[in-house]
PDB file of N, CA and C in Angstrom:
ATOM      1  N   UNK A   1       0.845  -1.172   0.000  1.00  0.00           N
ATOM      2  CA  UNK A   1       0.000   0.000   0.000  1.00  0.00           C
ATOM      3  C   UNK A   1       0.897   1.244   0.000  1.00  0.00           C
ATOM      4  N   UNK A   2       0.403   2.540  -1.026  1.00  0.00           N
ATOM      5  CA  UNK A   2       1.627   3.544  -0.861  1.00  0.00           C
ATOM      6  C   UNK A   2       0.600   4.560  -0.394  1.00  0.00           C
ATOM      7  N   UNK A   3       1.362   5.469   0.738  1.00  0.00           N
ATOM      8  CA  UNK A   3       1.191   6.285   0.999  1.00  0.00           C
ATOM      9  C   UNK A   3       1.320   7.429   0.449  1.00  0.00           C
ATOM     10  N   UNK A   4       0.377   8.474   0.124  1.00  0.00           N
ATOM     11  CA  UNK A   4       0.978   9.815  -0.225  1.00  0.00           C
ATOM     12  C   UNK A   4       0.387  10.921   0.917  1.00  0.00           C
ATOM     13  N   UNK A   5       0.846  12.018  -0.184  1.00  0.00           N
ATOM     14  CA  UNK A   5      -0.029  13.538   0.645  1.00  0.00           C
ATOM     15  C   UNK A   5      -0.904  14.437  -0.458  1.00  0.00           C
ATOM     16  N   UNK A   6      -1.818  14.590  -0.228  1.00  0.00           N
ATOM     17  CA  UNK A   6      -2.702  16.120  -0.641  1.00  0.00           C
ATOM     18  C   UNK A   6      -2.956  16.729   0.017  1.00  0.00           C
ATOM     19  N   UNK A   7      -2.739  17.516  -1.054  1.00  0.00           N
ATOM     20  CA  UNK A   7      -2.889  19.142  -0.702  1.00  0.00           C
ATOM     21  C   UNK A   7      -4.055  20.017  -1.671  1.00  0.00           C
ATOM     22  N   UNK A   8      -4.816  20.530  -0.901  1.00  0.00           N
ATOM     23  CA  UNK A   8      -5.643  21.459  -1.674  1.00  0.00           C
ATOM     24  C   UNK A   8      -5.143  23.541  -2.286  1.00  0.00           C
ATOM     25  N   UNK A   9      -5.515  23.754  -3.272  1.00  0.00           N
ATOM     26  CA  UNK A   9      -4.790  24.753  -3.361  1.00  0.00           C
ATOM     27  C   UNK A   9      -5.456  25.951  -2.648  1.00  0.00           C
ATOM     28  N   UNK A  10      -4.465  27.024  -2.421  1.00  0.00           N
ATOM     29  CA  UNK A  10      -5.448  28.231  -2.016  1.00  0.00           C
ATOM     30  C   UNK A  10      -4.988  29.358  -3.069  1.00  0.00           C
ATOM     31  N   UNK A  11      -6.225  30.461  -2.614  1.00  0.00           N
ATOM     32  CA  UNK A  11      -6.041  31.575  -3.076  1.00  0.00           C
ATOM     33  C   UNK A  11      -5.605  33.208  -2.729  1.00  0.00           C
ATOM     34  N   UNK A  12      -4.306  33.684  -2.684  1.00  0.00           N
ATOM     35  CA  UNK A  12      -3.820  34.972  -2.695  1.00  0.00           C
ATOM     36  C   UNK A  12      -5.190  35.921  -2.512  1.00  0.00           C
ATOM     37  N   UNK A  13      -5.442  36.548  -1.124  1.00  0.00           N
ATOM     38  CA  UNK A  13      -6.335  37.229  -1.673  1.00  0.00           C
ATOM     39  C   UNK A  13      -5.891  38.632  -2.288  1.00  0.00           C
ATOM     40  N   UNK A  14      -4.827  39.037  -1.471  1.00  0.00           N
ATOM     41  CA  UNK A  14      -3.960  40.528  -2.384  1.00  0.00           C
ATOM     42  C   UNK A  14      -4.078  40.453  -4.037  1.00  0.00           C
ATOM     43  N   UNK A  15      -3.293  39.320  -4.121  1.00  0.00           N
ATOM     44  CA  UNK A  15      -3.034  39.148  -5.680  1.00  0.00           C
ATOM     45  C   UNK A  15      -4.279  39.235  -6.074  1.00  0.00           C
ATOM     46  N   UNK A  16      -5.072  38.260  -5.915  1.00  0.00           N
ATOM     47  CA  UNK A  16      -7.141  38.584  -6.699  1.00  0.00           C
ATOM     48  C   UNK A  16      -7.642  40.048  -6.900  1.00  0.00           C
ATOM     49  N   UNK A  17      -7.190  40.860  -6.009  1.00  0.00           N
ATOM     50  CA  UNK A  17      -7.826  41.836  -5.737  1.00  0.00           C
ATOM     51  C   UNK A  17      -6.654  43.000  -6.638  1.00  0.00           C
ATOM     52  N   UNK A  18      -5.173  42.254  -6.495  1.00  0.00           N
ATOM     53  CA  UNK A  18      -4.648  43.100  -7.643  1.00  0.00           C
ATOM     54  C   UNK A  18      -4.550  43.028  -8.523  1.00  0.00           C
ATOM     55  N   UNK A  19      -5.015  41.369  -9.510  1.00  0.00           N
ATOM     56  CA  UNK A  19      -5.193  41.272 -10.406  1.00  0.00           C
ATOM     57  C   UNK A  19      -6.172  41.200 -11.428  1.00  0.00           C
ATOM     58  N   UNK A  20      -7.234  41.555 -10.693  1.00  0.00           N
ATOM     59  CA  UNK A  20      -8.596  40.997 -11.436  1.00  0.00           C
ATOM     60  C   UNK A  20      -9.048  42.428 -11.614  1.00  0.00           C
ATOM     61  N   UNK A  21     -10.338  42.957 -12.254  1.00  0.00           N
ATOM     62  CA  UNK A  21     -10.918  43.532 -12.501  1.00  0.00           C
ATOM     63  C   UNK A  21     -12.155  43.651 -12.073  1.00  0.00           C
ATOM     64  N   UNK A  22     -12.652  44.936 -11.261  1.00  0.00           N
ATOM     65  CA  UNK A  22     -14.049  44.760 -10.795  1.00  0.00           C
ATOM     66  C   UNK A  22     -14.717  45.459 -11.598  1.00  0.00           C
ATOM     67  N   UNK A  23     -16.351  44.569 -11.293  1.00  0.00           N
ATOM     68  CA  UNK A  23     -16.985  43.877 -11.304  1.00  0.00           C
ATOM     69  C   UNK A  23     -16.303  42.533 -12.509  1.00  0.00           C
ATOM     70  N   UNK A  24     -15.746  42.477 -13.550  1.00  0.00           N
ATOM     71  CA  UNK A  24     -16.081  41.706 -14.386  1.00  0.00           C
ATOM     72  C   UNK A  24     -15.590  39.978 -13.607  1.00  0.00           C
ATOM     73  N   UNK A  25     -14.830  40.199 -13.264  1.00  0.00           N
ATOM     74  CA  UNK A  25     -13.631  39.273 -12.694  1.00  0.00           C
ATOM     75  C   UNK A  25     -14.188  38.133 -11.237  1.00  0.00           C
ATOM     76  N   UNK A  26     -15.010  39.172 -10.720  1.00  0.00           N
ATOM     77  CA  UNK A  26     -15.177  38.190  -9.339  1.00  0.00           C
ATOM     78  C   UNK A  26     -16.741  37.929  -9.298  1.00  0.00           C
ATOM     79  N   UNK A  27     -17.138  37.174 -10.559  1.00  0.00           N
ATOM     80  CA  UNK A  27     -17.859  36.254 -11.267  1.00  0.00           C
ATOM     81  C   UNK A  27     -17.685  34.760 -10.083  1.00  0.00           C
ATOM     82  N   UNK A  28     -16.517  34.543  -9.641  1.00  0.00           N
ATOM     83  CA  UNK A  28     -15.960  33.187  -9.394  1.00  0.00           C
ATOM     84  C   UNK A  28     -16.801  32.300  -7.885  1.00  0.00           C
ATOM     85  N   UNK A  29     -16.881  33.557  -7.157  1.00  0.00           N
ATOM     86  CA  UNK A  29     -17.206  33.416  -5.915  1.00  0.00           C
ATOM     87  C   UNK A  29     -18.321  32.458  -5.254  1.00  0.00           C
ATOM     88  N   UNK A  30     -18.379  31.751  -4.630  1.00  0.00           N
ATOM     89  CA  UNK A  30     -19.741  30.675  -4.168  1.00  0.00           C
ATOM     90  C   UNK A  30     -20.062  31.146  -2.640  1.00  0.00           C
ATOM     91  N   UNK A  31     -21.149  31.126  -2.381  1.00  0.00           N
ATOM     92  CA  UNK A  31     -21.785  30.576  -0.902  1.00  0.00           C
ATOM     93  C   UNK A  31     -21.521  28.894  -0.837  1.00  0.00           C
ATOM     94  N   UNK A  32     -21.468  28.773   0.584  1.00  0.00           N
ATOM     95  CA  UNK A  32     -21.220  27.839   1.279  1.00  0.00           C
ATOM     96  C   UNK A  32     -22.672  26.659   0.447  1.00  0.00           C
ATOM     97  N   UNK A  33     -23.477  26.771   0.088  1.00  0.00           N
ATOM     98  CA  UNK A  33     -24.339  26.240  -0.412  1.00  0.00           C
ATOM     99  C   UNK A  33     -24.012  25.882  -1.955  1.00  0.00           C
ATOM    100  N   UNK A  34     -23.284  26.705  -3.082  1.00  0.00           N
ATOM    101  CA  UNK A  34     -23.026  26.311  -4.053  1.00  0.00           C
ATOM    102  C   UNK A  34     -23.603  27.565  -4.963  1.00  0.00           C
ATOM    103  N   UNK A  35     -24.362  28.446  -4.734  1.00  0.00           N
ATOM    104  CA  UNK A  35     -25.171  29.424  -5.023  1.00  0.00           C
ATOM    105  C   UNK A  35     -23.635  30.599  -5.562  1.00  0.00           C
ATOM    106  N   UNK A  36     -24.023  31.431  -6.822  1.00  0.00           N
ATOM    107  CA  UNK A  36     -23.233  32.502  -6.754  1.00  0.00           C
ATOM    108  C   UNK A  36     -23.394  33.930  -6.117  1.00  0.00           C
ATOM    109  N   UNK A  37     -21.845  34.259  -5.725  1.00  0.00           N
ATOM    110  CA  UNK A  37     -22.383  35.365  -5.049  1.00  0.00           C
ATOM    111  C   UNK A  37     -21.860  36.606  -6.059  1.00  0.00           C
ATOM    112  N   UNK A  38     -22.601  37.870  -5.826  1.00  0.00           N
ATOM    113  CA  UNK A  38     -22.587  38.722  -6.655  1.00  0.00           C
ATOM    114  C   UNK A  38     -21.292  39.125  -6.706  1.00  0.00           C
ATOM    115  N   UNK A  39     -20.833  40.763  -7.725  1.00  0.00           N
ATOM    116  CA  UNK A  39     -19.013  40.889  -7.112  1.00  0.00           C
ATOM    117  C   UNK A  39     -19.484  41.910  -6.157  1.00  0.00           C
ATOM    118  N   UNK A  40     -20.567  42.067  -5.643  1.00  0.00           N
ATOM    119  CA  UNK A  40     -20.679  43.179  -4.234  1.00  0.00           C
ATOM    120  C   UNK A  40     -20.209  42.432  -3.392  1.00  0.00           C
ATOM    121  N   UNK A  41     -20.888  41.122  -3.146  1.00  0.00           N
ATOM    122  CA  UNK A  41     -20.378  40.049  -2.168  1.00  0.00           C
ATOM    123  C   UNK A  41     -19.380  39.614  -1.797  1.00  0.00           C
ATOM    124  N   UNK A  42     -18.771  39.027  -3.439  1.00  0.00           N
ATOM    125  CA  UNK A  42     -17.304  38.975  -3.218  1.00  0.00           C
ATOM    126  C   UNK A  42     -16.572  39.692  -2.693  1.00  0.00           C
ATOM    127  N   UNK A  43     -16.651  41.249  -3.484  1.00  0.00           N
ATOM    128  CA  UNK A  43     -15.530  41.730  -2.703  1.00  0.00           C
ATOM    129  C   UNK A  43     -15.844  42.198  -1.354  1.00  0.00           C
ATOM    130  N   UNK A  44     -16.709  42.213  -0.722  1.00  0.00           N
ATOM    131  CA  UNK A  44     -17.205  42.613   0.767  1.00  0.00           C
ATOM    132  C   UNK A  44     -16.178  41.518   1.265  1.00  0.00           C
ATOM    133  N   UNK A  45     -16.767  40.027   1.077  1.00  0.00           N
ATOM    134  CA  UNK A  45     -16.137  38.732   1.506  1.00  0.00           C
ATOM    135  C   UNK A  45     -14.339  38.945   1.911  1.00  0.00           C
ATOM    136  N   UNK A  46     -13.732  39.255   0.381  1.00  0.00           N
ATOM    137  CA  UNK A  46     -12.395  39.255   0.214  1.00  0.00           C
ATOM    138  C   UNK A  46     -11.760  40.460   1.408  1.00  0.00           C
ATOM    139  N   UNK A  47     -12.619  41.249   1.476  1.00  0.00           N
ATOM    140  CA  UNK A  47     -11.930  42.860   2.031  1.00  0.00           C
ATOM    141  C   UNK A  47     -12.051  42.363   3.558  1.00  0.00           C
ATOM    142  N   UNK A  48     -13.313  41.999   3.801  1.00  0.00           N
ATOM    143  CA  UNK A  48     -13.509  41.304   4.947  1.00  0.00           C
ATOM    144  C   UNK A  48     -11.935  40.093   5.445  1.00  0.00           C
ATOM    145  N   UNK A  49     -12.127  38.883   4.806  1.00  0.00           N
ATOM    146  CA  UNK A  49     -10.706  38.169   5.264  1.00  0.00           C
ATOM    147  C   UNK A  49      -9.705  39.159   5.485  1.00  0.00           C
ATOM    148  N   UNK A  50      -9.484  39.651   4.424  1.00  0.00           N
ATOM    149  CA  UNK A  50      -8.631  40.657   4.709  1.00  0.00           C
ATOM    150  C   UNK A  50      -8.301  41.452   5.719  1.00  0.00           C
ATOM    151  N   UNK A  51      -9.370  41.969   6.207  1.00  0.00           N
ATOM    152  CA  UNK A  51      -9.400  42.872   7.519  1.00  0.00           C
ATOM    153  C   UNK A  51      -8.890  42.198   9.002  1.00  0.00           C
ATOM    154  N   UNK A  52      -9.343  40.613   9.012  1.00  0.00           N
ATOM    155  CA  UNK A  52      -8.926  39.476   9.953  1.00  0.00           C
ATOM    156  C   UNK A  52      -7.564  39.446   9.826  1.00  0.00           C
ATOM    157  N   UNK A  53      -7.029  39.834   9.058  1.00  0.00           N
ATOM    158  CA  UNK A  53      -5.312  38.759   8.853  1.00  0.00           C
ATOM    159  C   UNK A  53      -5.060  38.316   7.963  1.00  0.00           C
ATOM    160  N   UNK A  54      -5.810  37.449   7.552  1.00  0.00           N
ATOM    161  CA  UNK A  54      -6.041  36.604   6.638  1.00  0.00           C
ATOM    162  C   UNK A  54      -5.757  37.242   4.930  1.00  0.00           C
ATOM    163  N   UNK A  55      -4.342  36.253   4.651  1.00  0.00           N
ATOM    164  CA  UNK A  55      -3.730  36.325   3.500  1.00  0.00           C
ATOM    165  C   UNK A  55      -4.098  35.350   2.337  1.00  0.00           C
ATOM    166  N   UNK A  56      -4.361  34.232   2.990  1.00  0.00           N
ATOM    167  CA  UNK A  56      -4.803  33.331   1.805  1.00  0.00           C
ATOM    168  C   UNK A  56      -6.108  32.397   2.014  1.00  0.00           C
ATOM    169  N   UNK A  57      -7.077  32.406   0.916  1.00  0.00           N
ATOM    170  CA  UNK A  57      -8.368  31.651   1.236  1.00  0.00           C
ATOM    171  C   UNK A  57      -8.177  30.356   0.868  1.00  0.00           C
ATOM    172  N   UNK A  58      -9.157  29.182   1.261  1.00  0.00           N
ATOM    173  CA  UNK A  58      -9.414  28.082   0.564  1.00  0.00           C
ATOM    174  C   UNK A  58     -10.007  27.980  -1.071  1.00  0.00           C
ATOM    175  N   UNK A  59      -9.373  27.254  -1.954  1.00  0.00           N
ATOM    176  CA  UNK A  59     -10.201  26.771  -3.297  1.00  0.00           C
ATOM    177  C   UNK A  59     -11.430  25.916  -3.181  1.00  0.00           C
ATOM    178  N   UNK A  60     -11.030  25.237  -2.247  1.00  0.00           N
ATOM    179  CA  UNK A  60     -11.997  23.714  -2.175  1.00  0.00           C
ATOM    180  C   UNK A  60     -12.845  23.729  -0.704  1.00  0.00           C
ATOM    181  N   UNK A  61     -14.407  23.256  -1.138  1.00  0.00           N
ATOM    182  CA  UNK A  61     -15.447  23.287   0.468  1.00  0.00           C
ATOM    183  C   UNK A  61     -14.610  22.355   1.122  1.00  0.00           C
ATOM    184  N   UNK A  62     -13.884  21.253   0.485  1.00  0.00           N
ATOM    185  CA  UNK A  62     -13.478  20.516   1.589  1.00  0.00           C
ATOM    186  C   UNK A  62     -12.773  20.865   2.608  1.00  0.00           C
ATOM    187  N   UNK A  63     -11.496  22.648   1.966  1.00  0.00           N
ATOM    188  CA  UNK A  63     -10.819  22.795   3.073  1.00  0.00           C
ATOM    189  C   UNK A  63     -10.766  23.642   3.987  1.00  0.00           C
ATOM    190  N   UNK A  64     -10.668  24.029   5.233  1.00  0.00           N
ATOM    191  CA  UNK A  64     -11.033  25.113   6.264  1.00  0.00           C
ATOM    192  C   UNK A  64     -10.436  24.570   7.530  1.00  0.00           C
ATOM    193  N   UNK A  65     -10.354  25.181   8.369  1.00  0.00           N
ATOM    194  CA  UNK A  65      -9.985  25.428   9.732  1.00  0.00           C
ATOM    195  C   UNK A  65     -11.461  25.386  11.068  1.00  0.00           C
ATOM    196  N   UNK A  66     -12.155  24.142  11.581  1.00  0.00           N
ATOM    197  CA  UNK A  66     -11.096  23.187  11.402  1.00  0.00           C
ATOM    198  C   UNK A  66     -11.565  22.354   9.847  1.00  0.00           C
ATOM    199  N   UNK A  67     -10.447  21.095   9.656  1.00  0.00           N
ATOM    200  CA  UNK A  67     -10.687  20.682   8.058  1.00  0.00           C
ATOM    201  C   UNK A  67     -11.565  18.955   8.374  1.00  0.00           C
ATOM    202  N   UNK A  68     -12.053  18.908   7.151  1.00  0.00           N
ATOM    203  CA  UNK A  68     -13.209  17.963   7.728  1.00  0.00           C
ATOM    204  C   UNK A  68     -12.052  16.577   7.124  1.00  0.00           C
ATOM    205  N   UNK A  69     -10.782  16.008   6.828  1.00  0.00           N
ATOM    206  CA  UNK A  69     -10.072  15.535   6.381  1.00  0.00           C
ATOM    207  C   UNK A  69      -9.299  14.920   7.598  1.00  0.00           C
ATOM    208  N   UNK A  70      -8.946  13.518   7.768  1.00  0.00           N
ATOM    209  CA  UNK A  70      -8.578  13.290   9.111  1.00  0.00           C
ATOM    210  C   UNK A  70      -7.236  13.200   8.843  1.00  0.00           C
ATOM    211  N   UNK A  71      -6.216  13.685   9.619  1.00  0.00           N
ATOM    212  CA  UNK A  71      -4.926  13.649   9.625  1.00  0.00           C
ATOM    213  C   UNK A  71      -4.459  15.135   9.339  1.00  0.00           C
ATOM    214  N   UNK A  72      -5.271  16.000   8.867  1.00  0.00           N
ATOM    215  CA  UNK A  72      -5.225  17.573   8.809  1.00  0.00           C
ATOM    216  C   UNK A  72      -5.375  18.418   9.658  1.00  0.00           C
ATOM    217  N   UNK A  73      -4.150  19.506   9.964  1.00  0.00           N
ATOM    218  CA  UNK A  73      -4.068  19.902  11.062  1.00  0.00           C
ATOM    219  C   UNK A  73      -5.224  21.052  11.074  1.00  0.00           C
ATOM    220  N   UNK A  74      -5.595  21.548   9.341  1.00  0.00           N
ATOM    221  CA  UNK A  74      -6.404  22.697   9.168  1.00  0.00           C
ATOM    222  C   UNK A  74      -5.843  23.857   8.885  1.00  0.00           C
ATOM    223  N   UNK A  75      -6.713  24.362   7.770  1.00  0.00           N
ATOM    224  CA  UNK A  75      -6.388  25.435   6.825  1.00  0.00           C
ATOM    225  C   UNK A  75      -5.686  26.577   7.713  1.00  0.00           C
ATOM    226  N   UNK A  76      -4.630  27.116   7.095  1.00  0.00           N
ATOM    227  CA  UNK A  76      -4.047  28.314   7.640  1.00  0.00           C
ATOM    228  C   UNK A  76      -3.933  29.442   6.653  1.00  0.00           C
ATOM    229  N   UNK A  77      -5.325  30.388   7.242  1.00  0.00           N
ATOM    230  CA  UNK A  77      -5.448  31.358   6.643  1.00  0.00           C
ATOM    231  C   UNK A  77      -4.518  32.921   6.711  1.00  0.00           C
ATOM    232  N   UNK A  78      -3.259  32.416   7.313  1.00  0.00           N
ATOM    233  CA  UNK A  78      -2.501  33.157   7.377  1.00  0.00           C
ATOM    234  C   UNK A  78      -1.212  33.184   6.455  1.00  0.00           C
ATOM    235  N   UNK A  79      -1.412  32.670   5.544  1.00  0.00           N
ATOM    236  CA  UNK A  79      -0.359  32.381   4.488  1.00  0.00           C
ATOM    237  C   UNK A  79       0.239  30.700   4.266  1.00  0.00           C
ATOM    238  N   UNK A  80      -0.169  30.282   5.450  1.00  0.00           N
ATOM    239  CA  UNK A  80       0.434  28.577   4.715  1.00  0.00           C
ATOM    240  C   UNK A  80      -0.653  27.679   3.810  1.00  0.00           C
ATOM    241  N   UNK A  81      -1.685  27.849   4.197  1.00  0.00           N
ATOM    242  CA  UNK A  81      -2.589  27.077   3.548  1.00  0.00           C
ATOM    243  C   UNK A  81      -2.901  26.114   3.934  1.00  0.00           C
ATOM    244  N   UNK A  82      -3.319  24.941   2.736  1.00  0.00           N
ATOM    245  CA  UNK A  82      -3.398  23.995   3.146  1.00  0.00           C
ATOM    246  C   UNK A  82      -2.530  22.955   3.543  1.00  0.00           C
ATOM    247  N   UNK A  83      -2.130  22.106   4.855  1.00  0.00           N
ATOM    248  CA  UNK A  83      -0.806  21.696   5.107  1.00  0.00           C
ATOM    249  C   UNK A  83      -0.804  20.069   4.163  1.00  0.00           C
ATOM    250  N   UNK A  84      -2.076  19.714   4.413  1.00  0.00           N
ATOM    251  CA  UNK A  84      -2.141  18.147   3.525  1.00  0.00           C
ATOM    252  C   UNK A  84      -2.593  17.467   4.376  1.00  0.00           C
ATOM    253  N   UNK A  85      -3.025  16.328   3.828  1.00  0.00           N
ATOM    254  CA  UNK A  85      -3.367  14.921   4.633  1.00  0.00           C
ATOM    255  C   UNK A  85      -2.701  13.947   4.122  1.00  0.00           C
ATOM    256  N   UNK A  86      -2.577  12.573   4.618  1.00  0.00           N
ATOM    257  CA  UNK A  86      -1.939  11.580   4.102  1.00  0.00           C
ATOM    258  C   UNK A  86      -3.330  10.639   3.244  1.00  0.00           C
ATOM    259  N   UNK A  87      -2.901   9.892   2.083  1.00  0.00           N
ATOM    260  CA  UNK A  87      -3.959   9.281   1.664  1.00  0.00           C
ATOM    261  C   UNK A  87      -3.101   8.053   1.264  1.00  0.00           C
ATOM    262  N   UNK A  88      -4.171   7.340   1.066  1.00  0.00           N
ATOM    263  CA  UNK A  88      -3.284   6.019   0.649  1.00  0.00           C
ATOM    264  C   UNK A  88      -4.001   5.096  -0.463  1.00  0.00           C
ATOM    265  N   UNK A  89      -3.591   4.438  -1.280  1.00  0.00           N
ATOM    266  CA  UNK A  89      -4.387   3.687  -2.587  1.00  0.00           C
ATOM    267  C   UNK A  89      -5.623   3.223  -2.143  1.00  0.00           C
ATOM    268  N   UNK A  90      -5.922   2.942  -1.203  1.00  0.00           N
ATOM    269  CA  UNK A  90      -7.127   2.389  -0.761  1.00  0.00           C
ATOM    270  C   UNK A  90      -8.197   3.289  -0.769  1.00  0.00           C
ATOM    271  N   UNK A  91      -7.675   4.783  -0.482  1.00  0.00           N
ATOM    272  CA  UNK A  91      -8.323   5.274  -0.066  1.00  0.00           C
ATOM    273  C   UNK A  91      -9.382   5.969  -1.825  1.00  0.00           C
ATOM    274  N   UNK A  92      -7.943   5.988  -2.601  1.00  0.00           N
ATOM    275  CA  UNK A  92      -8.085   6.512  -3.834  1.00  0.00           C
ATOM    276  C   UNK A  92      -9.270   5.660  -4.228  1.00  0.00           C
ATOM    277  N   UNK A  93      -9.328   4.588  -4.182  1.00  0.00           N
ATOM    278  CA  UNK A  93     -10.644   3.711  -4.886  1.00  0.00           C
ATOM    279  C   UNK A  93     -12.289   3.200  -4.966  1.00  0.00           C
TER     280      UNK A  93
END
């Protein structure tokens, strides 16, 4: 059986906000439900993390602080991200 690690990616919120274009750009954004949120929302959302500390968001519902993934210490929204979990072929199938 081989062991590995994943990792989920995150997102820069500086960079989003310096690279994108408002309104057209932050199209991307979801509620916790799957629903889109407007770019009023978004960027409320983004400016908001922002205001916490918080340098980098999650890509994926799966990942957050704490992370629903066992062996994960949980998302660090302070620039590390996601740290990983261990998975293993078994798990893949």
């Amino acid at each position: 059986m081989t062991t590995r690690r994943r990792f989920h990616i995150c997102m820069s919120i500086e960079g989003f906000l310096s690279n994108n274009r408002y309104p057209e750009d932050f199209g991307v954004f979801q509620r916790d439900n799957g629903t889109e949120m407007s770019p009023d929302e978004a960027l409320t959302y983004l400016v908001t993390e922002k205001a916490k500390g918080n340098t980098v968001i999650p890509c994926s519902a799966e990942c957050g602080n704490p992370c629903k993934q066992a062996g994960c210490k949980g998302f660090d929204f302070t620039g590390g991200g996601c740290p990983g979990y261990e998975i293993t072929d078994e798990a893949e199938a």
